[in-house]
C-alpha atoms as a PDB file:
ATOM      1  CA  UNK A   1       0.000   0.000   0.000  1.00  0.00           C
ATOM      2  CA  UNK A   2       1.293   3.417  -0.685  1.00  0.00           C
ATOM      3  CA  UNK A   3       1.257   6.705   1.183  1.00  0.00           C
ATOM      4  CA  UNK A   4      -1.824   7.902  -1.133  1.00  0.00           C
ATOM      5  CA  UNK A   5      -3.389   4.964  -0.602  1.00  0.00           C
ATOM      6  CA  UNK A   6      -2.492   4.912   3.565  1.00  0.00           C
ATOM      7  CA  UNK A   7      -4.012   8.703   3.578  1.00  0.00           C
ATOM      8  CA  UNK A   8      -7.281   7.951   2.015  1.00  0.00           C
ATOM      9  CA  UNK A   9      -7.237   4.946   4.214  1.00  0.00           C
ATOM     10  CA  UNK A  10      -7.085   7.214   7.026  1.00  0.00           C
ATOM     11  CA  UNK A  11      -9.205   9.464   5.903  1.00  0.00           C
ATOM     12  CA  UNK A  12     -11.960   7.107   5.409  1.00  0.00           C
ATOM     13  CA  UNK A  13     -11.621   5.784   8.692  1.00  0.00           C
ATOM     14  CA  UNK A  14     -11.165   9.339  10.763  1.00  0.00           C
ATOM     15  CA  UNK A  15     -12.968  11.983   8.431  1.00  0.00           C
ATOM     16  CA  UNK A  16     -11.923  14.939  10.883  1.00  0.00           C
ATOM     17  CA  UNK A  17      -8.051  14.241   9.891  1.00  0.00           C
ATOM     18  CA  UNK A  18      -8.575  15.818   6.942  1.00  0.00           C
ATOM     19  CA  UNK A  19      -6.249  18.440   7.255  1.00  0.00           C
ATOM     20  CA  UNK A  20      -3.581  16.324   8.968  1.00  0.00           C
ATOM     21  CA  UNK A  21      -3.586  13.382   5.620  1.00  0.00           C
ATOM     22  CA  UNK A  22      -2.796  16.282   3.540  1.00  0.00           C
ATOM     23  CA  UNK A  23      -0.192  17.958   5.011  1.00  0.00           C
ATOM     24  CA  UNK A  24       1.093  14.587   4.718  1.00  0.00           C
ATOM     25  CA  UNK A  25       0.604  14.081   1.055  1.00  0.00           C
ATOM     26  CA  UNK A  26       1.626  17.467   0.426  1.00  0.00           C
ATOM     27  CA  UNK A  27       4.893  16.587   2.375  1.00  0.00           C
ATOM     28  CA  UNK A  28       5.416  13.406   0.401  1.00  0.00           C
ATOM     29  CA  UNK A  29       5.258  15.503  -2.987  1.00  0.00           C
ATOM     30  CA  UNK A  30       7.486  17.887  -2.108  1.00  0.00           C
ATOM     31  CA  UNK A  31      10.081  14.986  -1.330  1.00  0.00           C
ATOM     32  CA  UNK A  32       9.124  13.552  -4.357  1.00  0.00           C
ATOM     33  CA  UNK A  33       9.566  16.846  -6.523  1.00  0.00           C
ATOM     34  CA  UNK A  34      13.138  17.249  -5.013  1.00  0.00           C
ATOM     35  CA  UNK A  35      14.233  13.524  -5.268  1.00  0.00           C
ATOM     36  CA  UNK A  36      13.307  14.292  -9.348  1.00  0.00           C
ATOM     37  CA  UNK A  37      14.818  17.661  -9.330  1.00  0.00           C
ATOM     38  CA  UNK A  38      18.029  15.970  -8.052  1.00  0.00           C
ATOM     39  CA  UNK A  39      17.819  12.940  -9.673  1.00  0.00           C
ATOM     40  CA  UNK A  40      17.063  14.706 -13.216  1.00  0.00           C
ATOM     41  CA  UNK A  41      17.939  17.843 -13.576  1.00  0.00           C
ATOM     42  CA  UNK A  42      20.807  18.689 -11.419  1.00  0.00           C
ATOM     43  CA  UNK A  43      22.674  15.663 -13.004  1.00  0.00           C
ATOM     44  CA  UNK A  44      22.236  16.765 -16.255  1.00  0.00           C
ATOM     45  CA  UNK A  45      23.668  20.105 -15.688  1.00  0.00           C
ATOM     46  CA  UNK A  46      27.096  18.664 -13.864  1.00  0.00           C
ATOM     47  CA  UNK A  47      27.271  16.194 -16.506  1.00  0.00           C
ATOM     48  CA  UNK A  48      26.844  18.867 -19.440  1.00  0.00           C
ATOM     49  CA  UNK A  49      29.157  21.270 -17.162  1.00  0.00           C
ATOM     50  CA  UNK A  50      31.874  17.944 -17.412  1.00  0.00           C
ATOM     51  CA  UNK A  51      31.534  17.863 -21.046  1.00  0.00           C
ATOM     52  CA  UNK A  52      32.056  21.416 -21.669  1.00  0.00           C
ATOM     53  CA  UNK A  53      35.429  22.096 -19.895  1.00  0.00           C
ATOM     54  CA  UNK A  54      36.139  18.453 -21.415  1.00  0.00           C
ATOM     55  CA  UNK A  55      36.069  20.231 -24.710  1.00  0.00           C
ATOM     56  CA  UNK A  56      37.976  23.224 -24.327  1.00  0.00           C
END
C-alpha cells in the first residue's frame, strides 16, 4: 500500500483528519519533486558542465 493509498485509508476511517492526511501528502510531494529535481535535472547540468570544460 502506498502513502496515497495509507491517507485515504485514514481518511476514510477518521474523516476529521482531513487536514492532517494532507499535510502529509503534500509533504510526500514535495520529497518527491526534489528527489526528481536531483535525480534529473541537477545531473544533467554537472554532466553537461563535465563535457564542456572536457572540450575546451
Amino acid at each position: 500500500m502506498n502513502l496515497n493509498e495509507q491517507c485515504l485509508l485514514r481518511y476514510l476511517k477518521h474523516p476529521d483528519e482531513l487536514s492532517f492526511s494532507t499535510e502529509i501528502l503534500k509533504l510526500n510531494n514535495k520529497i518527491l519533486e526534489q528527489k526528481f529535481i536531483t535525480k534529473n535535472i541537477l545531473a544533467n547540468i554537472s554532466l553537461n558542465d563535465y563535457t564542456d570544460m572536457a572540450r575546451a
